[in-house]
PDB file of N, CA and C in Angstrom:
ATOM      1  N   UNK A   1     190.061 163.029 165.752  1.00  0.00           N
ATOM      2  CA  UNK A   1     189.564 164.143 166.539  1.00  0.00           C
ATOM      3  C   UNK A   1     190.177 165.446 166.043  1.00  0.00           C
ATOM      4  N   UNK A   2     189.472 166.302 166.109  1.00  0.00           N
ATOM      5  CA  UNK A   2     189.194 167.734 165.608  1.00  0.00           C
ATOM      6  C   UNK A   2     188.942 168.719 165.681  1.00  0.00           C
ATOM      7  N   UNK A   3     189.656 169.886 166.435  1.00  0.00           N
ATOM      8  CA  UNK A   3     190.006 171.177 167.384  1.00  0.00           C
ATOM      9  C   UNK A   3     189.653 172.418 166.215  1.00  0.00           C
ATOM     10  N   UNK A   4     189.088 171.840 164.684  1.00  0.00           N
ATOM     11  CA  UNK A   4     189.769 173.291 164.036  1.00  0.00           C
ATOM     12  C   UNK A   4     188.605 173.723 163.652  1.00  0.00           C
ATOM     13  N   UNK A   5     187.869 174.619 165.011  1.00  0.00           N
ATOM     14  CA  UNK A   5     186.744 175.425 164.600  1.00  0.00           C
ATOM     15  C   UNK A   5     186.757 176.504 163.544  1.00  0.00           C
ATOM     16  N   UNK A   6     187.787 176.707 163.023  1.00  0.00           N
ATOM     17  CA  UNK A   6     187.284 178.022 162.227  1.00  0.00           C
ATOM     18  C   UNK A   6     187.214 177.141 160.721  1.00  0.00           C
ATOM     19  N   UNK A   7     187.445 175.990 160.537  1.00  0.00           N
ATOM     20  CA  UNK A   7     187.514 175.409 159.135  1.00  0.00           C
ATOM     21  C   UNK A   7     186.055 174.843 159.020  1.00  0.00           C
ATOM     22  N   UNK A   8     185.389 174.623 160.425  1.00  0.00           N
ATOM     23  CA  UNK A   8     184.011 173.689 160.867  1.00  0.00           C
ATOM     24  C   UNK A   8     183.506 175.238 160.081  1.00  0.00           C
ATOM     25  N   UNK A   9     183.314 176.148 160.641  1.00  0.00           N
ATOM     26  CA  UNK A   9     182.570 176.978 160.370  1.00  0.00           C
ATOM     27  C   UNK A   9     182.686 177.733 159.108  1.00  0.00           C
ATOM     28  N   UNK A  10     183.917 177.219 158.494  1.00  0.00           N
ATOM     29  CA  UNK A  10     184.410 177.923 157.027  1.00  0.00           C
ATOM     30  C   UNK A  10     183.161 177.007 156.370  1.00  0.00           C
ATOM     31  N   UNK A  11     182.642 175.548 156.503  1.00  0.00           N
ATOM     32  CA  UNK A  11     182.535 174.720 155.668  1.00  0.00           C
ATOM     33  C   UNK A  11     180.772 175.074 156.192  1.00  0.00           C
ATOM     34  N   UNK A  12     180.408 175.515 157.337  1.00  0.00           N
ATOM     35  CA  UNK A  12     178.898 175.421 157.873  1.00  0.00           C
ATOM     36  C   UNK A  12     178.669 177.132 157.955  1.00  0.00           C
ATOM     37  N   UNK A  13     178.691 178.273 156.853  1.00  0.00           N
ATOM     38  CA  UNK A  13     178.233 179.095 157.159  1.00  0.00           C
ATOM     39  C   UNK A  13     177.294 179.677 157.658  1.00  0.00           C
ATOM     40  N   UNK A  14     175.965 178.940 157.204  1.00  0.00           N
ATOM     41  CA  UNK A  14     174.617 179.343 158.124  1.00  0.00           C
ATOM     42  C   UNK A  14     174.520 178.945 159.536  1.00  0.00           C
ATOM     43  N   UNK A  15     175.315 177.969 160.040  1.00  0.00           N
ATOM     44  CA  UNK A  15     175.268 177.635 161.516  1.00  0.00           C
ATOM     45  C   UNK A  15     175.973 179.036 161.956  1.00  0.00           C
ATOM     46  N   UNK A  16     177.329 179.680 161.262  1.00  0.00           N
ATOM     47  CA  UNK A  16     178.209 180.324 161.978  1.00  0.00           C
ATOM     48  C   UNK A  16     177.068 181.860 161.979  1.00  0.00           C
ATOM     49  N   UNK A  17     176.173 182.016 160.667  1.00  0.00           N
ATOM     50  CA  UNK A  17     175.595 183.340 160.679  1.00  0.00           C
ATOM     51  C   UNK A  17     174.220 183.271 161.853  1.00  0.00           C
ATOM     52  N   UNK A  18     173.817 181.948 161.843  1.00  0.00           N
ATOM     53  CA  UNK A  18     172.761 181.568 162.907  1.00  0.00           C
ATOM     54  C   UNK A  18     172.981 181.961 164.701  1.00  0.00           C
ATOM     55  N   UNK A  19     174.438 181.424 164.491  1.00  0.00           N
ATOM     56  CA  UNK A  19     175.381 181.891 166.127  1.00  0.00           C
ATOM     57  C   UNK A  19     175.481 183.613 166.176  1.00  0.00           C
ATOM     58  N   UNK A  20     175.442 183.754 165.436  1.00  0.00           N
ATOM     59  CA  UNK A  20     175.882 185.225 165.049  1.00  0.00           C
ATOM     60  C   UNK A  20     174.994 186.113 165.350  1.00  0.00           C
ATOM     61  N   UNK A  21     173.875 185.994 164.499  1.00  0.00           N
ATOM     62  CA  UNK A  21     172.184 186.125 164.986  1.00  0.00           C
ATOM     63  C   UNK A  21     171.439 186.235 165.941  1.00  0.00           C
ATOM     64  N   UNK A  22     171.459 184.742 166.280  1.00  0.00           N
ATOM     65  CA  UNK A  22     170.903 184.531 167.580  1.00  0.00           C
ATOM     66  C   UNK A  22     171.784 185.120 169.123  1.00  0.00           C
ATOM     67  N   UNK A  23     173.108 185.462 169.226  1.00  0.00           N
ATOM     68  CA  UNK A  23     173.592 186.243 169.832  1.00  0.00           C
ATOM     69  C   UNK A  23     173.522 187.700 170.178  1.00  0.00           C
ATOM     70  N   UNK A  24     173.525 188.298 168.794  1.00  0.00           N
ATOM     71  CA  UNK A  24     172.880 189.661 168.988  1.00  0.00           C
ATOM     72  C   UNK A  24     171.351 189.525 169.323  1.00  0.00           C
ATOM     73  N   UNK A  25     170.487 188.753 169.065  1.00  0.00           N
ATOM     74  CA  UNK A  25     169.245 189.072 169.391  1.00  0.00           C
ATOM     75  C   UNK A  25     169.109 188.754 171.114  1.00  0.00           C
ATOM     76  N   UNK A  26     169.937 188.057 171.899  1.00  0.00           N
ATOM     77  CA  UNK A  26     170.207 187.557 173.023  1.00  0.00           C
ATOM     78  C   UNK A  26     170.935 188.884 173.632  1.00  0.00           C
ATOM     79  N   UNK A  27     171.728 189.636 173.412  1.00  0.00           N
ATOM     80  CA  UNK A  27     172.064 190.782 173.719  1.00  0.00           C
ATOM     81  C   UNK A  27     170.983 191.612 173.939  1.00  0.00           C
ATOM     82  N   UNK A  28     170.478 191.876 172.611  1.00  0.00           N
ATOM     83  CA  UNK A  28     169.120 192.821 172.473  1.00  0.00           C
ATOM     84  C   UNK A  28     168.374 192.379 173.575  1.00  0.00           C
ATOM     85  N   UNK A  29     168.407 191.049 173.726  1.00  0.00           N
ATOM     86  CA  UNK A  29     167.227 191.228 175.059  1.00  0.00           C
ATOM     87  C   UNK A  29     166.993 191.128 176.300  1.00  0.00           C
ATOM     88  N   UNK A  30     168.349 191.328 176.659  1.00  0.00           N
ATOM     89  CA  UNK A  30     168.861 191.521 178.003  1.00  0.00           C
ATOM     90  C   UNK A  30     168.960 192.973 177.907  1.00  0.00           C
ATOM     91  N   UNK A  31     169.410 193.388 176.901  1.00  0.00           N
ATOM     92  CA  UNK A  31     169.443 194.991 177.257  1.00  0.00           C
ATOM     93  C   UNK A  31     168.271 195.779 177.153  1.00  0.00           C
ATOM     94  N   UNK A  32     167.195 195.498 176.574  1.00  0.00           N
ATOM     95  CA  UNK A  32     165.811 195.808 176.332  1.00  0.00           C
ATOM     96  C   UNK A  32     165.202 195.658 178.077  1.00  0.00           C
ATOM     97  N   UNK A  33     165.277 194.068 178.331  1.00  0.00           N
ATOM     98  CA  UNK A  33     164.832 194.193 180.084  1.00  0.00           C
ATOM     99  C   UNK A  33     165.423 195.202 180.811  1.00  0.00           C
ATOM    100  N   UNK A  34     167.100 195.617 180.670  1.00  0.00           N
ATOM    101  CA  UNK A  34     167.461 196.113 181.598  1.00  0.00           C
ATOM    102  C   UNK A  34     166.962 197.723 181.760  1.00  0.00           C
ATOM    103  N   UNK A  35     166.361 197.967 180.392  1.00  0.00           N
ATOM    104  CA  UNK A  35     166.102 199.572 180.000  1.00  0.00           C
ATOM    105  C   UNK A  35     164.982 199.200 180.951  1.00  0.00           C
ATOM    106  N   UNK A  36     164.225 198.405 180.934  1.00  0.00           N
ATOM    107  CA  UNK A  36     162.622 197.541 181.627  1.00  0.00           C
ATOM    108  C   UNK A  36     163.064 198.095 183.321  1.00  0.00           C
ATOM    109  N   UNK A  37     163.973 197.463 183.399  1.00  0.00           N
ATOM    110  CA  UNK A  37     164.251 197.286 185.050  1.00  0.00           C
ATOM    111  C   UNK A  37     164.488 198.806 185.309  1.00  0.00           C
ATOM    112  N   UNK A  38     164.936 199.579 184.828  1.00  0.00           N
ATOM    113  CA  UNK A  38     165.519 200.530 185.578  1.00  0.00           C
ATOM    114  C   UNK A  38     164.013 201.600 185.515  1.00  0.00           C
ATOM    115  N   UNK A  39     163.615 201.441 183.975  1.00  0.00           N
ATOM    116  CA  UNK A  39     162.529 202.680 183.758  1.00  0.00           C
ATOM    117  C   UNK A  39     161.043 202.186 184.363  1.00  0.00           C
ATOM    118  N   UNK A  40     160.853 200.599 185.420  1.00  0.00           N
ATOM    119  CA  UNK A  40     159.954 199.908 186.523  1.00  0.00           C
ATOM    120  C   UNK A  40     159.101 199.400 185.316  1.00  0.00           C
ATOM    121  N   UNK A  41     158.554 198.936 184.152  1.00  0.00           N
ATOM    122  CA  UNK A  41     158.057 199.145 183.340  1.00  0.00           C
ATOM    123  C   UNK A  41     158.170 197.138 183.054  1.00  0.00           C
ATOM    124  N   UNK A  42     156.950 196.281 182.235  1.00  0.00           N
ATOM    125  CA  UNK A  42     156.695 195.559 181.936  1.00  0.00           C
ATOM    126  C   UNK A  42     158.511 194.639 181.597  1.00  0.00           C
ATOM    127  N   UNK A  43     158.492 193.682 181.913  1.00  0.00           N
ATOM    128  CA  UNK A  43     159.921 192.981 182.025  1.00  0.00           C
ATOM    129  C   UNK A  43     160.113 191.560 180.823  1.00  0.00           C
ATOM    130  N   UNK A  44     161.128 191.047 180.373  1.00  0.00           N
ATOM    131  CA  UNK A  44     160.742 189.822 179.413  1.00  0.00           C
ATOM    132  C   UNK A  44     160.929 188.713 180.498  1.00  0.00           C
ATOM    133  N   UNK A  45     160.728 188.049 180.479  1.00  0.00           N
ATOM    134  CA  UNK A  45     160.560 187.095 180.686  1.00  0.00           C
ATOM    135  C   UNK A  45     161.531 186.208 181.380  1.00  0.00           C
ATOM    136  N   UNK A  46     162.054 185.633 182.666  1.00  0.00           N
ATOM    137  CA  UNK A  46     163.711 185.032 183.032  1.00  0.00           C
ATOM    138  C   UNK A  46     163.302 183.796 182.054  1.00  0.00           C
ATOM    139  N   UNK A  47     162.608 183.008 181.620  1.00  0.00           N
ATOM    140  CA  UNK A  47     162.469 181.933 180.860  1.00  0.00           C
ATOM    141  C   UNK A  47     162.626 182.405 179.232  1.00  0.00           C
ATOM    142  N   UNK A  48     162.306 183.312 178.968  1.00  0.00           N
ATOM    143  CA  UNK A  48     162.911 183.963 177.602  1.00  0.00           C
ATOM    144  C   UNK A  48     164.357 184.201 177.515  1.00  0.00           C
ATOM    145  N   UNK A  49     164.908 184.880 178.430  1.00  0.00           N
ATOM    146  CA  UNK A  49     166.189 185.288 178.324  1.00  0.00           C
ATOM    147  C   UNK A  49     166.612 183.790 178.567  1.00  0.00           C
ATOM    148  N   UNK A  50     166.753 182.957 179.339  1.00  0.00           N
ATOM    149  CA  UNK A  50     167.461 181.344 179.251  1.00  0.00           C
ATOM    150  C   UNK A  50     167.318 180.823 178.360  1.00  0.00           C
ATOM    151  N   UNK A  51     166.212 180.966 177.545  1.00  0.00           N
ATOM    152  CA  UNK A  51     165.665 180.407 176.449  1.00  0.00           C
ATOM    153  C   UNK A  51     166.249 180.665 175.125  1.00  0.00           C
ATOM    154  N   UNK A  52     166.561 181.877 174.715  1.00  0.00           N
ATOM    155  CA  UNK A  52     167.541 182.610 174.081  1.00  0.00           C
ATOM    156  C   UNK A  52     168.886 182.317 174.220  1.00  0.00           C
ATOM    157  N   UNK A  53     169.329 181.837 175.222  1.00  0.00           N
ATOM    158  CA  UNK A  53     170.898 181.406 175.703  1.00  0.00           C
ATOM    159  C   UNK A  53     170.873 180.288 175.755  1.00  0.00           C
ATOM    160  N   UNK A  54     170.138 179.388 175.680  1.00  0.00           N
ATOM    161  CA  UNK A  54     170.129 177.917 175.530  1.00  0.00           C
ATOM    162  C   UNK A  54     169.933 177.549 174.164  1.00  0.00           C
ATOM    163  N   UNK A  55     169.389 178.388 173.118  1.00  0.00           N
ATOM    164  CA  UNK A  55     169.364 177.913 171.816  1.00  0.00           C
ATOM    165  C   UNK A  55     170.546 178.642 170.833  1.00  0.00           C
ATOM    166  N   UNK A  56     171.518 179.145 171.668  1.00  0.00           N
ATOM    167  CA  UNK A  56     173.015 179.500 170.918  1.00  0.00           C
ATOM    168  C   UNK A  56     173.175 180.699 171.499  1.00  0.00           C
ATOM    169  N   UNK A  57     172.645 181.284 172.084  1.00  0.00           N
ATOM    170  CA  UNK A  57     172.845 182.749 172.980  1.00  0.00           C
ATOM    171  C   UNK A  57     173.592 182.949 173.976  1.00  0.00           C
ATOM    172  N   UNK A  58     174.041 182.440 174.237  1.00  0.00           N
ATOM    173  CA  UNK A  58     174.936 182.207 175.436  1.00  0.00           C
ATOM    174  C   UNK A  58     176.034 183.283 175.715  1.00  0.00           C
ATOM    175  N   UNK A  59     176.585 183.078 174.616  1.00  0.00           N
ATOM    176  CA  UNK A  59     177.988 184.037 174.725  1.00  0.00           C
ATOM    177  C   UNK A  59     176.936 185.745 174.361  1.00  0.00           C
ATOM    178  N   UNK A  60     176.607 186.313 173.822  1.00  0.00           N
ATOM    179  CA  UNK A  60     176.113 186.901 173.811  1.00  0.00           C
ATOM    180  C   UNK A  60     174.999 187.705 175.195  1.00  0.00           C
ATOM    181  N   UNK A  61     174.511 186.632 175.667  1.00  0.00           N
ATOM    182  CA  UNK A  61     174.217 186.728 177.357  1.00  0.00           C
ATOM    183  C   UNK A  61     174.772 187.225 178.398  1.00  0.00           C
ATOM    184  N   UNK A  62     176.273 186.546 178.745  1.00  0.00           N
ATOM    185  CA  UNK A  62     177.169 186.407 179.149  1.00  0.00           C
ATOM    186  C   UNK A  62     177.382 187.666 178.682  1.00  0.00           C
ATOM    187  N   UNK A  63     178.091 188.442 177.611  1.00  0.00           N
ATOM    188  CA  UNK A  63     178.531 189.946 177.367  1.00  0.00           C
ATOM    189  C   UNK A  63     177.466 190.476 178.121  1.00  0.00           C
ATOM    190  N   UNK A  64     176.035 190.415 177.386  1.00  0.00           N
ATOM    191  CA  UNK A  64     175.164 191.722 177.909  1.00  0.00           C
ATOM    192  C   UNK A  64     175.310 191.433 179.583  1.00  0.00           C
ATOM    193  N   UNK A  65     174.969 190.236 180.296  1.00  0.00           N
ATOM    194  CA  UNK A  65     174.628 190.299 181.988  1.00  0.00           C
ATOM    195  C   UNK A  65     176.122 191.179 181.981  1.00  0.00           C
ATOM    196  N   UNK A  66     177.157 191.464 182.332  1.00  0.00           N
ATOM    197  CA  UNK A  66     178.641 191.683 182.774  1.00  0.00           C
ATOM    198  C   UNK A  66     179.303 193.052 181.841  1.00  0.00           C
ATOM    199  N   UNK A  67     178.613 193.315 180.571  1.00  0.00           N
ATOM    200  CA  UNK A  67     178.876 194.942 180.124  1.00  0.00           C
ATOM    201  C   UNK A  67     177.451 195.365 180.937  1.00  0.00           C
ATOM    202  N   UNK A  68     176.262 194.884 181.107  1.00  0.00           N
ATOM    203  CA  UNK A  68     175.266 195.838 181.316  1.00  0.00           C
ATOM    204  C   UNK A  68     174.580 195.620 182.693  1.00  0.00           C
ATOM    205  N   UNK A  69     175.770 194.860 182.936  1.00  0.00           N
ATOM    206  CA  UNK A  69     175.639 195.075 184.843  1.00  0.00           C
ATOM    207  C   UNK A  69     173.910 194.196 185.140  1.00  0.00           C
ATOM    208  N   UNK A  70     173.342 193.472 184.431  1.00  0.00           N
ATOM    209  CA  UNK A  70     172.377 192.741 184.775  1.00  0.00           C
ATOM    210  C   UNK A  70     172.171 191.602 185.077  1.00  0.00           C
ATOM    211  N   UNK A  71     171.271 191.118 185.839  1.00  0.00           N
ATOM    212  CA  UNK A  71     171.175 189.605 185.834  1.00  0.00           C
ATOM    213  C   UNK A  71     172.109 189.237 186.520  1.00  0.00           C
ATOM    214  N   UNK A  72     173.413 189.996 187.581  1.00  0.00           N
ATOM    215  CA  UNK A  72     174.616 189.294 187.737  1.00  0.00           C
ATOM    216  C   UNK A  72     174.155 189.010 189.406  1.00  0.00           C
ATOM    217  N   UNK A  73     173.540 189.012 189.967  1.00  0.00           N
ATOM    218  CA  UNK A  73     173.294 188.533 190.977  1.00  0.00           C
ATOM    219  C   UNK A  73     172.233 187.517 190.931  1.00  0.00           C
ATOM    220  N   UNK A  74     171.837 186.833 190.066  1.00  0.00           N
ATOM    221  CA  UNK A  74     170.806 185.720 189.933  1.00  0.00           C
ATOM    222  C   UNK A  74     171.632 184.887 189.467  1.00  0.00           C
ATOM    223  N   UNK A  75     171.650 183.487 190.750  1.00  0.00           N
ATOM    224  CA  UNK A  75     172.281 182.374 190.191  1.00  0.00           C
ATOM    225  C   UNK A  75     172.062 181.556 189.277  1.00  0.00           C
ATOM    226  N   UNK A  76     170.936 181.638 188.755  1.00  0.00           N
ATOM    227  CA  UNK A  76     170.347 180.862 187.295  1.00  0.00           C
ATOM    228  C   UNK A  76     170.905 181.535 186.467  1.00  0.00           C
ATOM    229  N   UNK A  77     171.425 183.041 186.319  1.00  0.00           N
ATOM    230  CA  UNK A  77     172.319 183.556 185.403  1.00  0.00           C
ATOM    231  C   UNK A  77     173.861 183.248 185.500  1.00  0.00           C
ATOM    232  N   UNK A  78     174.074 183.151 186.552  1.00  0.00           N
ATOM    233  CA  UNK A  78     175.811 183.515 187.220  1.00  0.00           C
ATOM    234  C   UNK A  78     176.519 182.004 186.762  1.00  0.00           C
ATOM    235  N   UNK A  79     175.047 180.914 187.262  1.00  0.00           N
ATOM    236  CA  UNK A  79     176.095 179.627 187.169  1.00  0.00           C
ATOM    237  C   UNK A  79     175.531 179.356 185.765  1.00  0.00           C
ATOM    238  N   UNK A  80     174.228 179.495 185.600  1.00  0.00           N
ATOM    239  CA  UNK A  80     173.230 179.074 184.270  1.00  0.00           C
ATOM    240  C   UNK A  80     174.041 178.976 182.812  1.00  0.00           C
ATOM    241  N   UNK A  81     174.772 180.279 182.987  1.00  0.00           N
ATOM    242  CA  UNK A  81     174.756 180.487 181.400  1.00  0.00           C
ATOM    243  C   UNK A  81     176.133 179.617 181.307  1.00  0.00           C
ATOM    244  N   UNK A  82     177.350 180.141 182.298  1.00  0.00           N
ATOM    245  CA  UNK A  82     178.676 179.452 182.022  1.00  0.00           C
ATOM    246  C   UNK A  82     178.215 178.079 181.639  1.00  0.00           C
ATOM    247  N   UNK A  83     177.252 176.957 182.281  1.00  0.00           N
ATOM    248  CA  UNK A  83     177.234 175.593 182.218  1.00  0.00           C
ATOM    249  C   UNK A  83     176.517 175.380 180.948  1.00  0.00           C
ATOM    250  N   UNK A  84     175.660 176.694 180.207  1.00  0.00           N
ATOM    251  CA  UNK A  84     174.831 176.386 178.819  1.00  0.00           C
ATOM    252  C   UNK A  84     175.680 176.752 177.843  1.00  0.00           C
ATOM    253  N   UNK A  85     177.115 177.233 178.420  1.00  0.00           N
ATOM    254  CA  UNK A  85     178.227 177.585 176.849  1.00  0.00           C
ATOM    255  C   UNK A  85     179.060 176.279 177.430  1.00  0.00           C
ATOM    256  N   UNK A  86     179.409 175.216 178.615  1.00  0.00           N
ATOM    257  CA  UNK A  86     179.569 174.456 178.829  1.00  0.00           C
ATOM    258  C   UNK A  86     179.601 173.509 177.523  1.00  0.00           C
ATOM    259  N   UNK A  87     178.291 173.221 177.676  1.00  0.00           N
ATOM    260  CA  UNK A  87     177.182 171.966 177.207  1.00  0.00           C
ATOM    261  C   UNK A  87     177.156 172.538 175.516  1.00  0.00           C
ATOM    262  N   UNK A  88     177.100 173.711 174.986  1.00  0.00           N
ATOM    263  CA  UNK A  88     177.087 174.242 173.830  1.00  0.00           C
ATOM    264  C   UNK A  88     178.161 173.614 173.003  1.00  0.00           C
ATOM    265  N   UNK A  89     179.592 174.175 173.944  1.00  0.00           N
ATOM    266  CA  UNK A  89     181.178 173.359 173.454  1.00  0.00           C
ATOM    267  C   UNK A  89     180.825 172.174 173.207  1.00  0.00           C
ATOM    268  N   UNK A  90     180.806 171.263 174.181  1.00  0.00           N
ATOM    269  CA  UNK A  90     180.625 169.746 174.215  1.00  0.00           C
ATOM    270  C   UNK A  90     179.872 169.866 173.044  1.00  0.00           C
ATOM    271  N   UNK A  91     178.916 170.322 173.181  1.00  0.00           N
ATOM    272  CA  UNK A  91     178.267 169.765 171.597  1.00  0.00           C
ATOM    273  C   UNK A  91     178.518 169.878 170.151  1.00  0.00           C
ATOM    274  N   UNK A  92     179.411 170.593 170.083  1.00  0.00           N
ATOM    275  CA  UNK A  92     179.926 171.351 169.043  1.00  0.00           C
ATOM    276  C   UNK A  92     181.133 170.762 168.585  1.00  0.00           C
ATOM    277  N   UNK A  93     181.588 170.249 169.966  1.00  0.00           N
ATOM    278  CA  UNK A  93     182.929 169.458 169.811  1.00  0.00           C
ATOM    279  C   UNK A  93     182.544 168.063 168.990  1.00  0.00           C
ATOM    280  N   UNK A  94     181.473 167.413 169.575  1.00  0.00           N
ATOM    281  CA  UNK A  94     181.243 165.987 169.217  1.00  0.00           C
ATOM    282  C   UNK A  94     180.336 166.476 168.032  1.00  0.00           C
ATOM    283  N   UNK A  95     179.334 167.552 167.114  1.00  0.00           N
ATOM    284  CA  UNK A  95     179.458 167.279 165.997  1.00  0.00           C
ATOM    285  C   UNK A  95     180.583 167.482 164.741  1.00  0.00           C
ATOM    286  N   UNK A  96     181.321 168.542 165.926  1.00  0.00           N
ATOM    287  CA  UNK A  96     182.620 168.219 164.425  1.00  0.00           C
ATOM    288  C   UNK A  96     183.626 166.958 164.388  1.00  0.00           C
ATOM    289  N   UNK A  97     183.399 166.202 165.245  1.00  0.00           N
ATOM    290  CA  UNK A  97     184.001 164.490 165.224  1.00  0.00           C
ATOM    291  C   UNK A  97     183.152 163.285 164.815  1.00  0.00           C
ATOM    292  N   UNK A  98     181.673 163.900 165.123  1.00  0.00           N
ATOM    293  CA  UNK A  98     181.139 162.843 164.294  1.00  0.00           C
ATOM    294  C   UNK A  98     181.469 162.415 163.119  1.00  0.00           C
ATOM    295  N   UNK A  99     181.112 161.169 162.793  1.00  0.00           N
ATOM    296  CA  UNK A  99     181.058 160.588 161.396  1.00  0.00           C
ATOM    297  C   UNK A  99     180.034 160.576 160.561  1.00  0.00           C
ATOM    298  N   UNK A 100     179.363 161.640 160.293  1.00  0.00           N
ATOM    299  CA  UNK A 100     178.281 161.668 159.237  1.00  0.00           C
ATOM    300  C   UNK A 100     177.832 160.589 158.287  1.00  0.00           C
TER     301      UNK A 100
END
């Protein structure tokens, strides 16, 4: 067993630039709705934004709802995302222990 994420990701660069990616674009689109919400104007989607945070967005989510003051009173956000960077770890954990 095997704790040493930064060597996982020394050895898997496109996963680490993919996390990377897909985070800022998960930012971008929480902050895009929130420009939405305030200026009353066409909104994305709550199944887009989960959707985005469930396929590696998470942490990135998590920043934008809590720097940009959104989403923080919806419990599909509040409990949602902590339990989808949850489940993200876990997974991340057991492919760097797998046995390929």
């Amino acid at each position: 067993m095997t704790l040493a994420f930064w060597s996982f990701f020394d050895e898997h660069k496109i996963l680490l630039a993919y996390l990377v990616i897909i985070n800022f674009v998960t930012f971008a689109a929480f902050a895009i709705d929130k420009i939405a919400a305030i200026e009353r104007k066409s909104r994305i989607r709550i199944v887009t934004l989960l959707g985005l945070s469930f396929v590696g967005g998470s942490i990135g989510g998590i920043i934008a709802m809590y720097l940009l003051r959104h989403k923080t009173r919806k419990d599909y956000f509040t409990v949602g995302l902590p339990l989808i960077i949850g489940m993200q770890i876990v997974l991340l954990f057991y492919v760097m222990n797998a046995a390929w």
